[in-house]
Protein backbone atom coordinates (compact mmCIF):
# COMPACT_ATOMS: atom_id res chain seq x y z
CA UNK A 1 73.90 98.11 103.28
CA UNK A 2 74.91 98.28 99.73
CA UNK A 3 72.24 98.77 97.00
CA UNK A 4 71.88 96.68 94.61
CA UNK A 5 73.29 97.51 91.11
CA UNK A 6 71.23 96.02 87.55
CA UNK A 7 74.01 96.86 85.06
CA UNK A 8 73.72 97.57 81.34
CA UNK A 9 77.48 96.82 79.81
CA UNK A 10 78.17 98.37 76.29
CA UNK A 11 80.92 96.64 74.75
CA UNK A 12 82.11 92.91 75.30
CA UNK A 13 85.85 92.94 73.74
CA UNK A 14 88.76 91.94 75.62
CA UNK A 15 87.81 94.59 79.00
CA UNK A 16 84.07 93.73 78.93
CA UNK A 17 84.55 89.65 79.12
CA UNK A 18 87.89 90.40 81.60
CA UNK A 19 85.03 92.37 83.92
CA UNK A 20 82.78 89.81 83.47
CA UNK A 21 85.05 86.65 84.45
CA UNK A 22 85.94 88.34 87.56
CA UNK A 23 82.23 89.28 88.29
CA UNK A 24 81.14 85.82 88.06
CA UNK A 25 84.06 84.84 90.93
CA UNK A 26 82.61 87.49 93.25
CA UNK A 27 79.31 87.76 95.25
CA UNK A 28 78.53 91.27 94.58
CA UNK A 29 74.76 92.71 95.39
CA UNK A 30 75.24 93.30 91.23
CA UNK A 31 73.70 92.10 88.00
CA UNK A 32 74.92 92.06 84.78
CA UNK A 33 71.22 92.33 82.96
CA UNK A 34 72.00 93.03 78.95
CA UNK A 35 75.42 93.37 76.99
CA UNK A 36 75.27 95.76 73.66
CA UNK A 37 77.37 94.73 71.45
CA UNK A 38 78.23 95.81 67.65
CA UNK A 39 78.61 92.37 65.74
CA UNK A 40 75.55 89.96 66.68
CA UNK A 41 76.92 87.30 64.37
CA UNK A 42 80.42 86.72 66.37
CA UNK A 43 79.85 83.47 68.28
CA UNK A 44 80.17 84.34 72.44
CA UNK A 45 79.77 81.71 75.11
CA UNK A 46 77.31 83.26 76.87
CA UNK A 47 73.17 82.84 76.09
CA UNK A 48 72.08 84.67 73.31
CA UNK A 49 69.51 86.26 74.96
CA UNK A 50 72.14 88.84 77.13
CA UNK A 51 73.05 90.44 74.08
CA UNK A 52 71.41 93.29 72.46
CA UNK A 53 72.51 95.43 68.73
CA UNK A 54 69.87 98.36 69.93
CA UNK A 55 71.58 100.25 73.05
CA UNK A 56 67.94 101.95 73.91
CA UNK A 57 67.06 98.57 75.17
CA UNK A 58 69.52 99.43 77.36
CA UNK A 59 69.13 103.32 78.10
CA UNK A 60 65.59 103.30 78.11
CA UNK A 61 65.11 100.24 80.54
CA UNK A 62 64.05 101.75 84.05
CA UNK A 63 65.25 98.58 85.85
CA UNK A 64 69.00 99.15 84.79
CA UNK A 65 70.44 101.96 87.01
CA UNK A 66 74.17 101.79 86.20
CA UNK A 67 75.82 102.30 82.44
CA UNK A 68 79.29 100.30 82.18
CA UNK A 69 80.72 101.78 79.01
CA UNK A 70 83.46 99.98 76.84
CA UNK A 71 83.77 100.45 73.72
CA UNK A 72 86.27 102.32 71.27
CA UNK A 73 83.93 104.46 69.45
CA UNK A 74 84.51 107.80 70.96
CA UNK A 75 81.40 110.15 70.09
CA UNK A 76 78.98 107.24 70.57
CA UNK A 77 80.88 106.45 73.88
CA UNK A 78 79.80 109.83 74.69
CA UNK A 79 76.42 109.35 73.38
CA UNK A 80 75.88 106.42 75.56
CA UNK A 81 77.40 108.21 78.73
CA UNK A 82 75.73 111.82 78.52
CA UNK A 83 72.51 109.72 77.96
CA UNK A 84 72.67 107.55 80.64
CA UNK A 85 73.86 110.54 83.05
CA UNK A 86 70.94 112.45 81.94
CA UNK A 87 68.41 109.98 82.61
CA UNK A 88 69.23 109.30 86.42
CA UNK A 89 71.70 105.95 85.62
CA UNK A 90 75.36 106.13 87.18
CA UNK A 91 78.36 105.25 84.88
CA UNK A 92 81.79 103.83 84.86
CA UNK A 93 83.60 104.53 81.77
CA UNK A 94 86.74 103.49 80.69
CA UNK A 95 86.91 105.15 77.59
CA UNK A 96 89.95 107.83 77.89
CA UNK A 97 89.59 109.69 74.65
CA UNK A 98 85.87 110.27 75.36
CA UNK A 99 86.77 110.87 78.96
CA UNK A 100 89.68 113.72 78.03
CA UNK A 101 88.08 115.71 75.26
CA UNK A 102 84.59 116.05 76.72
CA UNK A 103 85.61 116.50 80.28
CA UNK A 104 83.91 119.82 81.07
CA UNK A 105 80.70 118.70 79.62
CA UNK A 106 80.50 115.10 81.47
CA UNK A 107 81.20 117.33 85.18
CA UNK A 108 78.25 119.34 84.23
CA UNK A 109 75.23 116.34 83.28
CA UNK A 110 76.54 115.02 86.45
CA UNK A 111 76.12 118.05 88.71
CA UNK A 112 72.95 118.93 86.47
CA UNK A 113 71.74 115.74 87.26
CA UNK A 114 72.83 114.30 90.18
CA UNK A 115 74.54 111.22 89.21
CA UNK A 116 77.88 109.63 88.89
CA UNK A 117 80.69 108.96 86.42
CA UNK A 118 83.55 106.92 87.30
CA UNK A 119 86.81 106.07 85.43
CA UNK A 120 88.89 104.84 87.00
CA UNK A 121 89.84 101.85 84.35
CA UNK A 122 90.77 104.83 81.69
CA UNK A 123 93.77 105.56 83.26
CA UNK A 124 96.81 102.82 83.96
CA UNK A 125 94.64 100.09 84.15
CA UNK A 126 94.94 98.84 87.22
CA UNK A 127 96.75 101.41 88.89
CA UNK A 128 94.23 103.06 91.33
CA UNK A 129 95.70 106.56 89.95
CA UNK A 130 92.20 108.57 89.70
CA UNK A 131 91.02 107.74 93.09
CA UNK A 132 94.37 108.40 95.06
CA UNK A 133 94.42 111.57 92.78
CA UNK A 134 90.69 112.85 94.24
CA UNK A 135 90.96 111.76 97.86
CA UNK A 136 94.21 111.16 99.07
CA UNK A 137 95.83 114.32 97.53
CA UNK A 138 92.81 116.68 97.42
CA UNK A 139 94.39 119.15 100.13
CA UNK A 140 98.03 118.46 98.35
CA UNK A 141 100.02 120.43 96.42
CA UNK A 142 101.75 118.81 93.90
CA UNK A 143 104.74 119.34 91.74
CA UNK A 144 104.31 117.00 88.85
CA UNK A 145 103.29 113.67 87.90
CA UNK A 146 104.74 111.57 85.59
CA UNK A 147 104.88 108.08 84.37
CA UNK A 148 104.68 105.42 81.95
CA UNK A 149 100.91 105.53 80.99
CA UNK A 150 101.02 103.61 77.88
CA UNK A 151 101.67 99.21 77.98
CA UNK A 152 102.12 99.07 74.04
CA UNK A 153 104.53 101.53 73.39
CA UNK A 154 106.33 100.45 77.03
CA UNK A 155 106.61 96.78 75.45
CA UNK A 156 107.99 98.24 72.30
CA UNK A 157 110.92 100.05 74.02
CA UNK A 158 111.77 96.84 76.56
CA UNK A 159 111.65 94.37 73.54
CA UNK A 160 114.45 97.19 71.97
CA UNK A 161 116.84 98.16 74.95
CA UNK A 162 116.90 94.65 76.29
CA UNK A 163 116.51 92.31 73.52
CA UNK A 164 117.62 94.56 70.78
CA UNK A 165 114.72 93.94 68.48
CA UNK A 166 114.29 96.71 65.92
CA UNK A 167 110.80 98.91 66.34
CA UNK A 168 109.15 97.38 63.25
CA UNK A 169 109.30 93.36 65.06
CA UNK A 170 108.75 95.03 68.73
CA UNK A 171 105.57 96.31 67.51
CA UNK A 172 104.57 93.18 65.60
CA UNK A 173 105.13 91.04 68.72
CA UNK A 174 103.19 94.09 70.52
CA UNK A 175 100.18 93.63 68.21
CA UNK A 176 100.53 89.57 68.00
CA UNK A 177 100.18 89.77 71.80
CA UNK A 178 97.26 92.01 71.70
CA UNK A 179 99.25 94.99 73.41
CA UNK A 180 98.95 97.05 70.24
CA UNK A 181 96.19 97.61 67.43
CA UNK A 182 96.80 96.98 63.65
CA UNK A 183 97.08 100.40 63.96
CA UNK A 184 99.57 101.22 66.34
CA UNK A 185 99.26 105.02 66.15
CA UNK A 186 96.81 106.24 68.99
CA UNK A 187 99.81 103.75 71.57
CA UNK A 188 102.90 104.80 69.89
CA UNK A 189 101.99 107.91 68.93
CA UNK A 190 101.68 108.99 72.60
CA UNK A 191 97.75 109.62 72.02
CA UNK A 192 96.46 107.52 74.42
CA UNK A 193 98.84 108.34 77.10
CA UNK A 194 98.10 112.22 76.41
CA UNK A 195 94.33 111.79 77.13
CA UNK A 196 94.93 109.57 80.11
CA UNK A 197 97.09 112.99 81.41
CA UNK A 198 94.68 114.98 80.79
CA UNK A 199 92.24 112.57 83.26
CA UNK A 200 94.99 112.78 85.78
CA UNK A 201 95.74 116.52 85.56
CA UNK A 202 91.92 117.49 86.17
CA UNK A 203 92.04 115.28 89.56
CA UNK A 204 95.50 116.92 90.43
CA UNK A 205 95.32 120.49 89.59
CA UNK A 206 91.80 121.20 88.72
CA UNK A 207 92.95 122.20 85.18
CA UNK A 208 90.86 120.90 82.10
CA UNK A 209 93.16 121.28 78.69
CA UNK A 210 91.91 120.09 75.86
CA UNK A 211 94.15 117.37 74.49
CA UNK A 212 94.54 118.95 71.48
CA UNK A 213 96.53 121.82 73.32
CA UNK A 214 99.14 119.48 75.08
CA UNK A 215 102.73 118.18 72.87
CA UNK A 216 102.71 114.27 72.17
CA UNK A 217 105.54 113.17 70.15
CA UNK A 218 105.72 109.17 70.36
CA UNK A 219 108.23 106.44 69.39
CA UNK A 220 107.58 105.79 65.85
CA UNK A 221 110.95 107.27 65.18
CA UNK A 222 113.18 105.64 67.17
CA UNK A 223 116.30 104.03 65.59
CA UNK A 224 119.10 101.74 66.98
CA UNK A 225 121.03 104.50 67.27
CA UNK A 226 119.24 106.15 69.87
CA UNK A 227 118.84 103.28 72.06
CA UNK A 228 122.48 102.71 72.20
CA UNK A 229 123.23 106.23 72.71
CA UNK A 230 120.81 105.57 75.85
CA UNK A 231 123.45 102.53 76.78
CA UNK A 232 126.80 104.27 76.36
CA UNK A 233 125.24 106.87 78.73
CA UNK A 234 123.23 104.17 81.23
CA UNK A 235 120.01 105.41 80.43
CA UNK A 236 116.87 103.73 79.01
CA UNK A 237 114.36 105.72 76.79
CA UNK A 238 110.72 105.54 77.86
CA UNK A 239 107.36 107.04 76.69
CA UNK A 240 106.62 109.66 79.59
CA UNK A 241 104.15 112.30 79.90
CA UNK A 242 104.59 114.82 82.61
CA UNK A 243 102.37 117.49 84.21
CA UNK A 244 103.77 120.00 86.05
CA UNK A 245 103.22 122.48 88.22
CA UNK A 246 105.79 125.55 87.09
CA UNK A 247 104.94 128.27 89.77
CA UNK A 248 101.63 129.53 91.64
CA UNK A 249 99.84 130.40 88.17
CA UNK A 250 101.26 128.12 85.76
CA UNK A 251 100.87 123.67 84.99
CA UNK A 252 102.74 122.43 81.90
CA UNK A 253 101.90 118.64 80.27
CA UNK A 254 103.32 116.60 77.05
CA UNK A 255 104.18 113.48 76.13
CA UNK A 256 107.58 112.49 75.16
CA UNK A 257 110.30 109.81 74.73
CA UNK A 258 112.30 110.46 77.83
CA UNK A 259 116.20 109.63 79.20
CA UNK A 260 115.50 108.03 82.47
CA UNK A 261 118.25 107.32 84.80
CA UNK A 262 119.03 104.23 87.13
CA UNK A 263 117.85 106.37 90.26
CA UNK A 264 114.23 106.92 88.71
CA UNK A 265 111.29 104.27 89.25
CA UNK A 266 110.32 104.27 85.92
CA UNK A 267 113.91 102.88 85.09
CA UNK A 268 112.81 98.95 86.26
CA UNK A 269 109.15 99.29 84.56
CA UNK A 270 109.69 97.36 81.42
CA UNK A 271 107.42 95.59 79.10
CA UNK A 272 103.39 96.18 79.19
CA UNK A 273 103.06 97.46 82.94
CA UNK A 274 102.99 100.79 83.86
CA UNK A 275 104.14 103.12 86.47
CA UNK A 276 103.04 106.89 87.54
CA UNK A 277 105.34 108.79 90.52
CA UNK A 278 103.72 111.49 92.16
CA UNK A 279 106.10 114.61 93.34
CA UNK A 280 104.23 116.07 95.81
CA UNK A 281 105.15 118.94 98.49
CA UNK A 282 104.78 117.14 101.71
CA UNK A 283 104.39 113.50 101.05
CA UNK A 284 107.41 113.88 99.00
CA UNK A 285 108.02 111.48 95.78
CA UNK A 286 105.46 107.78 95.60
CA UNK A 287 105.78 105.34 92.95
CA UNK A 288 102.50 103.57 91.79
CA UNK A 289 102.83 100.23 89.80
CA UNK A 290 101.01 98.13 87.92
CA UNK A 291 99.28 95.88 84.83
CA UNK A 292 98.41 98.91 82.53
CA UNK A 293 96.71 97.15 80.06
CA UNK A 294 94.31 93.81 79.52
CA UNK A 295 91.23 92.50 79.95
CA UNK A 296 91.74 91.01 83.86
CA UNK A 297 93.78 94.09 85.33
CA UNK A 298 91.22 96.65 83.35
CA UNK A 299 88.49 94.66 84.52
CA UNK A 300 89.58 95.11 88.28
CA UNK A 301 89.75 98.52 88.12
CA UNK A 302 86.40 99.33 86.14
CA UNK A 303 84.93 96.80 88.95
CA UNK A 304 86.35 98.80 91.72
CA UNK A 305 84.45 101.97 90.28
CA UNK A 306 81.23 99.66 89.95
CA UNK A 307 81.32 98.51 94.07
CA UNK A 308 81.82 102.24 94.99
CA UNK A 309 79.03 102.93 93.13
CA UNK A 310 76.85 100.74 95.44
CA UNK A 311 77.59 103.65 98.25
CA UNK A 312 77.04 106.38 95.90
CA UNK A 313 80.26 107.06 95.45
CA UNK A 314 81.50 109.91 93.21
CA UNK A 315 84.38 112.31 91.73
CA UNK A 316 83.63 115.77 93.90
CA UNK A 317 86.23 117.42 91.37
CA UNK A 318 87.39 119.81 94.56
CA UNK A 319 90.64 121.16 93.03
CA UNK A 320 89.16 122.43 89.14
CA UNK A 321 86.04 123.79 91.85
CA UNK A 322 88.75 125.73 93.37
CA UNK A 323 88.86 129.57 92.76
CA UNK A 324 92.43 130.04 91.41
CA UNK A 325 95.08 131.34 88.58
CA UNK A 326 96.37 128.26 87.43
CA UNK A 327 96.91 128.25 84.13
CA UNK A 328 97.61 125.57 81.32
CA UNK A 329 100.88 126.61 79.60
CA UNK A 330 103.13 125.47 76.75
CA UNK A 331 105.73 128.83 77.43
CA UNK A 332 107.67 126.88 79.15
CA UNK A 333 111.97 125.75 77.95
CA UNK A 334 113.01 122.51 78.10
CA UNK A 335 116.41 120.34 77.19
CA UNK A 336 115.53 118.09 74.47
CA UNK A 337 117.57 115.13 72.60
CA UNK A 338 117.36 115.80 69.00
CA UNK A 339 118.69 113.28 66.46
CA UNK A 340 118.03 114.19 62.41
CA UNK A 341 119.01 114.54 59.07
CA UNK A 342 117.47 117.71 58.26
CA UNK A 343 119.86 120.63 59.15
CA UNK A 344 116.76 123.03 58.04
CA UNK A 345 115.02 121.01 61.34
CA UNK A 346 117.51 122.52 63.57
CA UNK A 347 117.27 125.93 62.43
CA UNK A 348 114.06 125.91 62.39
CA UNK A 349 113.44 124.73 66.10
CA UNK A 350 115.93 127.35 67.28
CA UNK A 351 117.82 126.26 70.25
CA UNK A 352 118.32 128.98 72.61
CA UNK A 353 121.78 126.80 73.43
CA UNK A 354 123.22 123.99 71.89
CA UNK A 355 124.86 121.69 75.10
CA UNK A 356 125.91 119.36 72.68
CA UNK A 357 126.06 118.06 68.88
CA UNK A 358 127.76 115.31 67.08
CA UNK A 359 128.15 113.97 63.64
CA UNK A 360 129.29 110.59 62.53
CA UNK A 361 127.78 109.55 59.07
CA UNK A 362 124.20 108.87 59.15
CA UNK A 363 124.28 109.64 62.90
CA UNK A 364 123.85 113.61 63.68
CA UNK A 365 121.90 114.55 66.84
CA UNK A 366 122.05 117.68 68.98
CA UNK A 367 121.16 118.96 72.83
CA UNK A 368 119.73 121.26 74.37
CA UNK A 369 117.34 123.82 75.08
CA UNK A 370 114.16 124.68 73.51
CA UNK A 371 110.51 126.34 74.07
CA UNK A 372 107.99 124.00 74.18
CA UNK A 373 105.90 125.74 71.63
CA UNK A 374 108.94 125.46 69.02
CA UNK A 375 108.56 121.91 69.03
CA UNK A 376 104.48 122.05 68.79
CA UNK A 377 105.10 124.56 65.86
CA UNK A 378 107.27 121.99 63.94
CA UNK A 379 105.70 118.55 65.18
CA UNK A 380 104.60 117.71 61.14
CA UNK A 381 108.07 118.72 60.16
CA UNK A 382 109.83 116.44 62.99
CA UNK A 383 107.88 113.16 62.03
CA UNK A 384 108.26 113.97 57.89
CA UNK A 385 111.78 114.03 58.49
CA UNK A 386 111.96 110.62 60.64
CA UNK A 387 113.15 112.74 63.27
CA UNK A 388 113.43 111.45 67.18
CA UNK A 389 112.99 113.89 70.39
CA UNK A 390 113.43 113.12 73.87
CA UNK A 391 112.77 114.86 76.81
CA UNK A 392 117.18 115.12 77.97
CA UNK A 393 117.03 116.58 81.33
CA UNK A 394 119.32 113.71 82.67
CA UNK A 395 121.77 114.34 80.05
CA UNK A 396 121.51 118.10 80.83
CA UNK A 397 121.54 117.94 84.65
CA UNK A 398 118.51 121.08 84.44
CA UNK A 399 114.36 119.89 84.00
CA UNK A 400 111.92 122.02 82.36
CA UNK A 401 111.28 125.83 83.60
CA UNK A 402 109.32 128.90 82.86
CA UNK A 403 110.33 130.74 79.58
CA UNK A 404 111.35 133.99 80.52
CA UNK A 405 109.32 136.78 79.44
């Protein structure tokens, strides 16, 4: 028998009233008892009296026993969480910049406390990444995991390669459509996919990086030129961020644009879904697919964590519990896509070899291969010079390695 859940929701934007339209379809042992929200004068549909400015109503209520937390405010999102952890109340979160830089903290209120934190909505909507991650591969080794993690910045590069839209009316479509903010930067930017990697690489490896540490160069930068360099070749460019594992002691993660060939899965996901593919050593390579963004397909997957919670369901965190070497890295050498202005740029990135370059008036770009660090060492530079970088390992024919010491 499930027990019953009386819910305190922070946050009623476009996740909180998706959750709550599919709540009222089911017949859940659940209760939605008080919404906290930050604007009492909006006008809402529902009574009055569900809404609260003063989240201690809500934390300091002993009849509410689970926290759902959405809202974009990342240090009071983890004010709310740590709070409600602390106190004996489970949470589901999906709040994946909270989530990503205070990762090591939020594992130890709930093994200091003996409560629950689930996420599963934080990471490619509603993609049931995070779960498949912690049960179905906990005794897996896995060689990387990749994806398109972002909807915005997906819908950006569709509305380009097969419409041939320039960026600047892809993103305004993107932000008419509610796929992108007024500012754009934390989607395009490759922010918000790098934290939701950093979620995914704790389940699969057991390694918590702080997001500051890991490469994420977006899409800002991207010209007409690039995408139909992508053509001539038959490639598409998407926003990918990988994590992989290099050897027995070493996992690698950043974000980048990325070539992507007809034979990969991420080829056919276009506009604002997502997709992650899992390499793994025995169940070989699976393709997840999905709605990435939005209040319904969010909604599902932060409800998902809410019914597990009615069995006491929770994250055991077995791989970063694991005594081993692994080690995050950025030594590592990859091929990259480079097309500039700047010659200075290219000096300074210094190519260990050059596969490739051409020059044809305005259009100069350049292949091939590069340390990782090079790149975080001149990321400022790269975007002050309007500069666009893609991970080329199917123009290259070699993917990322070790650098050699």
């Amino acid at each position: 028998m499930s027990k019953k859940l009386n819910i305190g929701l922070f946050g009623f934007g476009v996740v909180g009233q998706g959750l709550y339209d599919i709540i009222r379809t089911k017949n859940l042992n659940l209760e939605i008892k008080k919404i906290a929200i930050k604007n009492p004068g909006k006008q809402r549909s529902l009574p009055g009296e569900l809404f609260t400015t003063d989240r201690d109503e809500i934390l300091n209520n002993p009849e509410i026993n689970t926290i759902v937390e959405l809202i974009n405010d990342t240090e009071a999102a983890f004010e709310i969480v740590s709070r409600a952890l602390a106190s004996g109340k489970n949470v589901v979160s999906a709040s994946k910049k909270m989530i990503a830089t205070h990762l090591h903290e939020l594992i130890a209120l709930q093994e200091k406390h003996g409560t629950s934190l689930l996420y599963e909505g934080a990471v490619c909507g509603s993609i049931p990444i995070i779960r498949n991650l912690e049960e179905y591969y906990d005794n897996e080794l896995l060689h990387s995991i990749s994806g398109i993690f972002n909807g915005s910045s997906n819908y950006i590069l569709s509305k380009g390669f097969l419409e041939n839209l320039d960026y600047d009316t892809a993103l305004k479509q993107a932000q008419d459509l509610g796929f992108a903010e007024t500012d754009p930067t934390m989607d395009v930017g490759g922010y918000d996919a790098k934290f939701k990697l950093v979620i995914a690489a704790a389940h699969a490896y057991g390694v918590i990086v702080d997001p500051a540490e890991v490469l994420n160069i977006g899409i800002q930068n991207l010209s007409a030129k690039d995408l139909q360099y992508a053509r001539e070749k038959q490639l598409k460019i998407k926003l990918v961020p990988v994590a992989k594992e290099l050897d027995a002691r070493n996992v690698a993660m950043f974000v980048l644009p990325k070539f992507v060939n007809e034979t990969e899965f991420l080829y056919n996901v276009e506009y604002e879904y997502n997709g992650v593919t899992v390499q793994a050593a025995f169940a070989d390579q699976q393709f997840f697919f999905g709605k990435g963004a939005g209040g319904h397909p969010t909604g599902s997957a932060v409800l998902s964590d809410i019914a597990a919670l009615r069995y006491d369901y929770g994250y055991e965190y077995k791989k970063a519990k694991e005594i081993k070497d692994l080690q995050f890295t950025n030594n590592i050498e990859l091929n990259i896509y480079l097309r500039y202005e700047d010659e200075a740029l290219v000096e300074a990135l210094g190519f260990e070899y050059i596969q490739e370059r051409y020059y044809s008036g305005s259009y100069k770009f350049v292949i091939g291969k590069i340390n990782l660090q090079k790149l975080i060492d001149n990321q400022q530079r790269i975007s002050d010079n309007k500069a666009f970088v893609a991970f080329a390992d199917q123009l290259t024919g070699v993917s990322l390695a070790p650098a050699k010491s």
